[in-house]
C-alpha atoms as a PDB file:
ATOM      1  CA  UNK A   1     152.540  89.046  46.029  1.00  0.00           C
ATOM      2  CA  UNK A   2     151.184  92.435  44.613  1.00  0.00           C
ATOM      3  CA  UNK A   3     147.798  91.704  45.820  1.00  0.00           C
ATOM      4  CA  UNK A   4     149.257  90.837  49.448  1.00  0.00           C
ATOM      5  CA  UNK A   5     150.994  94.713  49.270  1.00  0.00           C
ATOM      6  CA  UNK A   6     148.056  95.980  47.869  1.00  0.00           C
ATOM      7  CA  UNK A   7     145.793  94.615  50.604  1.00  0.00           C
ATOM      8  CA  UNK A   8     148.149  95.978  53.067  1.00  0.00           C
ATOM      9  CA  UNK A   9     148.233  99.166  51.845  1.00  0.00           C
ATOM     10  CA  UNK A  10     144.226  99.588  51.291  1.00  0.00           C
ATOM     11  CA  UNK A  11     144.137  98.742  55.074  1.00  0.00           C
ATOM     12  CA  UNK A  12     146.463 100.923  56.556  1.00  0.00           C
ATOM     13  CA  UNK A  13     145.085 103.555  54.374  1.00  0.00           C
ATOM     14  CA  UNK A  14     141.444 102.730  55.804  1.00  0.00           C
ATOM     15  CA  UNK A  15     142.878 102.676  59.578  1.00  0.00           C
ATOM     16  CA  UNK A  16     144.886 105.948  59.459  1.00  0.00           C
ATOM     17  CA  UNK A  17     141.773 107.914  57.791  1.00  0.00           C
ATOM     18  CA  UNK A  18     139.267 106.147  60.047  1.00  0.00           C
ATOM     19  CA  UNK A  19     139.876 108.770  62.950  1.00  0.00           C
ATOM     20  CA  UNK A  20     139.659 112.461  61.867  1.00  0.00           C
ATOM     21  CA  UNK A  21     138.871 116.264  63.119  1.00  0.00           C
ATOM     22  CA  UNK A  22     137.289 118.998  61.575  1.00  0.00           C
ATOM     23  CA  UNK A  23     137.294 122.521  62.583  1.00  0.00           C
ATOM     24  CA  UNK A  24     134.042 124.645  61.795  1.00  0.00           C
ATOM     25  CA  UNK A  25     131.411 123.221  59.559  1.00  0.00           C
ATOM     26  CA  UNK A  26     127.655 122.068  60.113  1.00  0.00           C
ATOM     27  CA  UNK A  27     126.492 118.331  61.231  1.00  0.00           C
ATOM     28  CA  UNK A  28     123.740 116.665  61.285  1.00  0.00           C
ATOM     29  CA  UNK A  29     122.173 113.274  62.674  1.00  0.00           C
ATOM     30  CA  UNK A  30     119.363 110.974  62.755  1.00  0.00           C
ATOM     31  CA  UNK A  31     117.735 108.395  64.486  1.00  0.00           C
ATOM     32  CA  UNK A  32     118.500 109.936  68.073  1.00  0.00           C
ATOM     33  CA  UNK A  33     118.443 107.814  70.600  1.00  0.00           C
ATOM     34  CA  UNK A  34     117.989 109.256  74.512  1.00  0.00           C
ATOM     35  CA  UNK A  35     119.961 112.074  75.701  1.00  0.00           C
ATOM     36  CA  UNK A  36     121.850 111.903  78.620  1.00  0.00           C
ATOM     37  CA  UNK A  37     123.513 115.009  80.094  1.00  0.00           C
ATOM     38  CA  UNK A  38     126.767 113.531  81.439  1.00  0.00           C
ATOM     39  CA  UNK A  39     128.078 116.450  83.081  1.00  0.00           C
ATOM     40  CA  UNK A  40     127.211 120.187  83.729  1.00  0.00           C
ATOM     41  CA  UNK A  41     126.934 121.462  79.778  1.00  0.00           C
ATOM     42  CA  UNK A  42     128.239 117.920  78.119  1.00  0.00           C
ATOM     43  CA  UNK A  43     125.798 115.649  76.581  1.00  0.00           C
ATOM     44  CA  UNK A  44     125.676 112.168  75.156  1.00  0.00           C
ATOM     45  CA  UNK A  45     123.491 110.371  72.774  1.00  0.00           C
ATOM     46  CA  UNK A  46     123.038 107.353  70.313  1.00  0.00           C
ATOM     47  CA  UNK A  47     122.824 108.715  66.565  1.00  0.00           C
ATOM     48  CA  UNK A  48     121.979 106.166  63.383  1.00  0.00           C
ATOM     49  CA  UNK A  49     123.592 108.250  60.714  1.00  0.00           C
ATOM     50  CA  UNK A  50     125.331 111.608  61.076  1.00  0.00           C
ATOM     51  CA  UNK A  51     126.493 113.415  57.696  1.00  0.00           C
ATOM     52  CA  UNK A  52     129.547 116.175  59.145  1.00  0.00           C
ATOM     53  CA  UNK A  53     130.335 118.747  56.246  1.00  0.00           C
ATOM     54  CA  UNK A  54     132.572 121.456  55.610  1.00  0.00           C
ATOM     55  CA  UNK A  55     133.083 124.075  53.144  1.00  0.00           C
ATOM     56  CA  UNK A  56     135.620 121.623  51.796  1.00  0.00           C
ATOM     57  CA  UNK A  57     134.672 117.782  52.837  1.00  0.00           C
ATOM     58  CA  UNK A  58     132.153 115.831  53.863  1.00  0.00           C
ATOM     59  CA  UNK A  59     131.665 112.594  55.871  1.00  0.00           C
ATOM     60  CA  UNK A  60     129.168 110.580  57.217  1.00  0.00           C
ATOM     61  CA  UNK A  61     129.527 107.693  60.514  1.00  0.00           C
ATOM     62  CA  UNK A  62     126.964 105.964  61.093  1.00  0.00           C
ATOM     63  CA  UNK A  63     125.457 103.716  64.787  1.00  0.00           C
ATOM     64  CA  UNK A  64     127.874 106.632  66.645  1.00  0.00           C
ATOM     65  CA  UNK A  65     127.655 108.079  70.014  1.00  0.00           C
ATOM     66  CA  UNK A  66     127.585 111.816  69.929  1.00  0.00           C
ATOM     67  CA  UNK A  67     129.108 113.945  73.107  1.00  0.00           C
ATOM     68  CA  UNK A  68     128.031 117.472  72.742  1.00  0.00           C
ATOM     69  CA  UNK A  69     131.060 118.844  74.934  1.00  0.00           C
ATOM     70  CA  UNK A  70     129.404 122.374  76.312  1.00  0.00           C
ATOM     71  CA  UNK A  71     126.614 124.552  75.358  1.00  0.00           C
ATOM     72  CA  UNK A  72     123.326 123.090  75.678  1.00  0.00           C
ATOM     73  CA  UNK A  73     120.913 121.223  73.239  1.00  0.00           C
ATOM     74  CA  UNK A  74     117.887 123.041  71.999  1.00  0.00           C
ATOM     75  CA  UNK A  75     114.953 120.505  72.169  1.00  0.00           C
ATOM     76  CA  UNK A  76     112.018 122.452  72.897  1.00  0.00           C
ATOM     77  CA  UNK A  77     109.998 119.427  74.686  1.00  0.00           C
ATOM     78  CA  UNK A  78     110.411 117.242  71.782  1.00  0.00           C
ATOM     79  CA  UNK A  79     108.945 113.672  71.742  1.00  0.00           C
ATOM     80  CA  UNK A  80     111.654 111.060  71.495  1.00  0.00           C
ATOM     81  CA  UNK A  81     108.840 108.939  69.328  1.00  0.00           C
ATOM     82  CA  UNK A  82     109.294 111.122  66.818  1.00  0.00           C
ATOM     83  CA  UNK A  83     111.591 110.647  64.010  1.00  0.00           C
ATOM     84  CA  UNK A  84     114.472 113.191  65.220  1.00  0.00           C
ATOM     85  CA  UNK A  85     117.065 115.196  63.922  1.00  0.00           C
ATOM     86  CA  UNK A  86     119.932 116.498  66.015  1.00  0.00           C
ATOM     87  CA  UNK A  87     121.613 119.505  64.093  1.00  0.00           C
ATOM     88  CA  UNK A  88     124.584 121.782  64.767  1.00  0.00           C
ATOM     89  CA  UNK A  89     127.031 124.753  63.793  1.00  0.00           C
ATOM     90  CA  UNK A  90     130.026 123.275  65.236  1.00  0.00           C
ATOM     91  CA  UNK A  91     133.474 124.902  66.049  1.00  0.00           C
ATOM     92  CA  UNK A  92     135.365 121.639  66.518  1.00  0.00           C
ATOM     93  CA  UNK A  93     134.910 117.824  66.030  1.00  0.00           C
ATOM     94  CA  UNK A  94     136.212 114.579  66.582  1.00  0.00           C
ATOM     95  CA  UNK A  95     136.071 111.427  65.451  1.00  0.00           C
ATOM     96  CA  UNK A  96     137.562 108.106  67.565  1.00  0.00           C
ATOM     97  CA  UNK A  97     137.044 105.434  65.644  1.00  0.00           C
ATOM     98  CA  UNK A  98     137.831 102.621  68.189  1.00  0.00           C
ATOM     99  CA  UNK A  99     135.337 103.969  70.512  1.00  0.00           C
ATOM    100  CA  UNK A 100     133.243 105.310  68.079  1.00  0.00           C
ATOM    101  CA  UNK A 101     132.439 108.096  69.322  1.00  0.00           C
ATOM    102  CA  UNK A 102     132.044 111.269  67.856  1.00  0.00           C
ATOM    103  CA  UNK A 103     132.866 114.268  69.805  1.00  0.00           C
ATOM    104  CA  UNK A 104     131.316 118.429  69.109  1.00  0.00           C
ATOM    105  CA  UNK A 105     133.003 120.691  70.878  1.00  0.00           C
ATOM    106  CA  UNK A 106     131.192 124.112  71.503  1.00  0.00           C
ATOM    107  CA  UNK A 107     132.495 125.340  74.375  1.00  0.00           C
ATOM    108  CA  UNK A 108     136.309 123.894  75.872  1.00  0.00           C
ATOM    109  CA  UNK A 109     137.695 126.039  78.540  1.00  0.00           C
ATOM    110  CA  UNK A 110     141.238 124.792  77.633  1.00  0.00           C
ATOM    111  CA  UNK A 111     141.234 126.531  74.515  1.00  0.00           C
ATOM    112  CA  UNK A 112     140.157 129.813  74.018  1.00  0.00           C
ATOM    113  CA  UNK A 113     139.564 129.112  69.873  1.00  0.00           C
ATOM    114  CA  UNK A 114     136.708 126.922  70.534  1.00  0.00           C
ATOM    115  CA  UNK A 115     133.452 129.114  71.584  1.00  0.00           C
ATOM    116  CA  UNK A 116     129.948 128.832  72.252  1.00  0.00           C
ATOM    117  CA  UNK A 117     127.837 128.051  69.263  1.00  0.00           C
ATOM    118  CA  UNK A 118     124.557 128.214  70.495  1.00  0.00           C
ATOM    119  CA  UNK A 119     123.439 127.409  66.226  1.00  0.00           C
ATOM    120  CA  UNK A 120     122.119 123.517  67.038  1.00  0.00           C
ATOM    121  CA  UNK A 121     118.882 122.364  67.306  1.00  0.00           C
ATOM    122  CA  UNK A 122     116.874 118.700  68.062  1.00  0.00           C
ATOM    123  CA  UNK A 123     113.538 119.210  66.161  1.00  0.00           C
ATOM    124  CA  UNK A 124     111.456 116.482  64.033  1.00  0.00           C
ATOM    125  CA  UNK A 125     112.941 115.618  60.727  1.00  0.00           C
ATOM    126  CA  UNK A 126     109.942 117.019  58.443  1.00  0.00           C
ATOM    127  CA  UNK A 127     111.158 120.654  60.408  1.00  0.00           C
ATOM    128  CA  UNK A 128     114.240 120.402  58.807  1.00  0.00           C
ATOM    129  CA  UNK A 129     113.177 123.312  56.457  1.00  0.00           C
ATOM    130  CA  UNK A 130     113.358 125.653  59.766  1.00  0.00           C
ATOM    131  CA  UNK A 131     116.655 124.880  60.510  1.00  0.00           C
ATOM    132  CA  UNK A 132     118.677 124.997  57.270  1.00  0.00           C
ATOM    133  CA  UNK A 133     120.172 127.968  57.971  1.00  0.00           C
ATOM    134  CA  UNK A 134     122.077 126.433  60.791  1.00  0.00           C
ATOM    135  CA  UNK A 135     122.953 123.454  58.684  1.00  0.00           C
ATOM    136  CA  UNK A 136     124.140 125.787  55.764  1.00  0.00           C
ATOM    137  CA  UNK A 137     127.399 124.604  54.711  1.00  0.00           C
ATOM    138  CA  UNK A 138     126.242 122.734  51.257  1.00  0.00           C
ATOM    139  CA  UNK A 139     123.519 121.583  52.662  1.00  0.00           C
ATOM    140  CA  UNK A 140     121.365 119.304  50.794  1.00  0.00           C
ATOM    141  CA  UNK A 141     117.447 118.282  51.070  1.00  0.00           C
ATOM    142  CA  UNK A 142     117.956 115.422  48.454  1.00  0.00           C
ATOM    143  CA  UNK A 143     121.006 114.147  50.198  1.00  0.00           C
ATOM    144  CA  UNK A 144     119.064 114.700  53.683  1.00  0.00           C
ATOM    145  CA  UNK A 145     115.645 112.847  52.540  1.00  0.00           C
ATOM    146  CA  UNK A 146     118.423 109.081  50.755  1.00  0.00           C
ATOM    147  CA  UNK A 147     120.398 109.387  54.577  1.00  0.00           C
ATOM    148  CA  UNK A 148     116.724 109.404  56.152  1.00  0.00           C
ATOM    149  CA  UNK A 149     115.004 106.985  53.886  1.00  0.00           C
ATOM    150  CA  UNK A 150     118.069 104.813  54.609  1.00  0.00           C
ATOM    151  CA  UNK A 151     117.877 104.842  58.823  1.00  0.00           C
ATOM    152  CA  UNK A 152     114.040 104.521  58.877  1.00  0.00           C
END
């Protein structure tokens, strides 16, 4: 019977933390799929692994769809053969679980807290070196090369 509550508990713990929001922090994803620019300023794409942190927390989600709500996305011409990395500064997040999708807002003209970051960048992963200033909350190269090395 304790193993029965137990069980219950671990998954209602699981469910209620599988959905969560973040406010300010530095994401970043690989294995980027096509992007689609759903509306004017909002984009969408497929992402294999993307590892949110904070100057507090970290988490990563993995086969997600990423909706960049506002701003733009910085590709300069990149080649989508390449091995990509989709990086940001965020002011908000989202996470749905059921849907999994995983939403970065930069710009929302609902709320006047969340602002332009214009800090994100789509580049090749072995230019991640140019961009760590963006990603700068605890970033880690070591951490960065086991999540590559474990979607390619």
């Amino acid at each position: 019977m304790k193993k029965i509550f137990f069980s219950l508990f671990l998954l209602f713990v699981s469910i209620s933390f599988s959905n969560f929001t973040s406010k300010g922090g530095s994401m970043y994803c690989l294995k980027i799929g096509k992007i689609t620019e759903l509306n004017a300023g909002d984009h969408s794409f497929k992402a294999g692994l993307c590892r949110i942190t904070t100057t507090s927390n970290e988490k990563v989600v993995k086969n997600v769809t990423v909706i960049q709500k506002g701003g733009y996305i910085a590709d300069g011409n990149v080649d989508f053969d390449d091995r990509l990395v989709y990086g940001i500064a965020y002011n908000y997040l989202k996470y749905n679980s059921k849907s999994n999708k995983l939403f970065a807002y930069v710009f929302d003209p609902y709320n006047p807290n969340i602002k332009v970051i214009t800090n994100n960048f789509l580049a090749p992963a072995e230019n991640i070196e140019d961009y760590t200033d963006i990603l700068s909350y605890r970033f880690n190269y070591n951490t960065f090369v086991s999540d590559y090395n474990s979607v390619y």
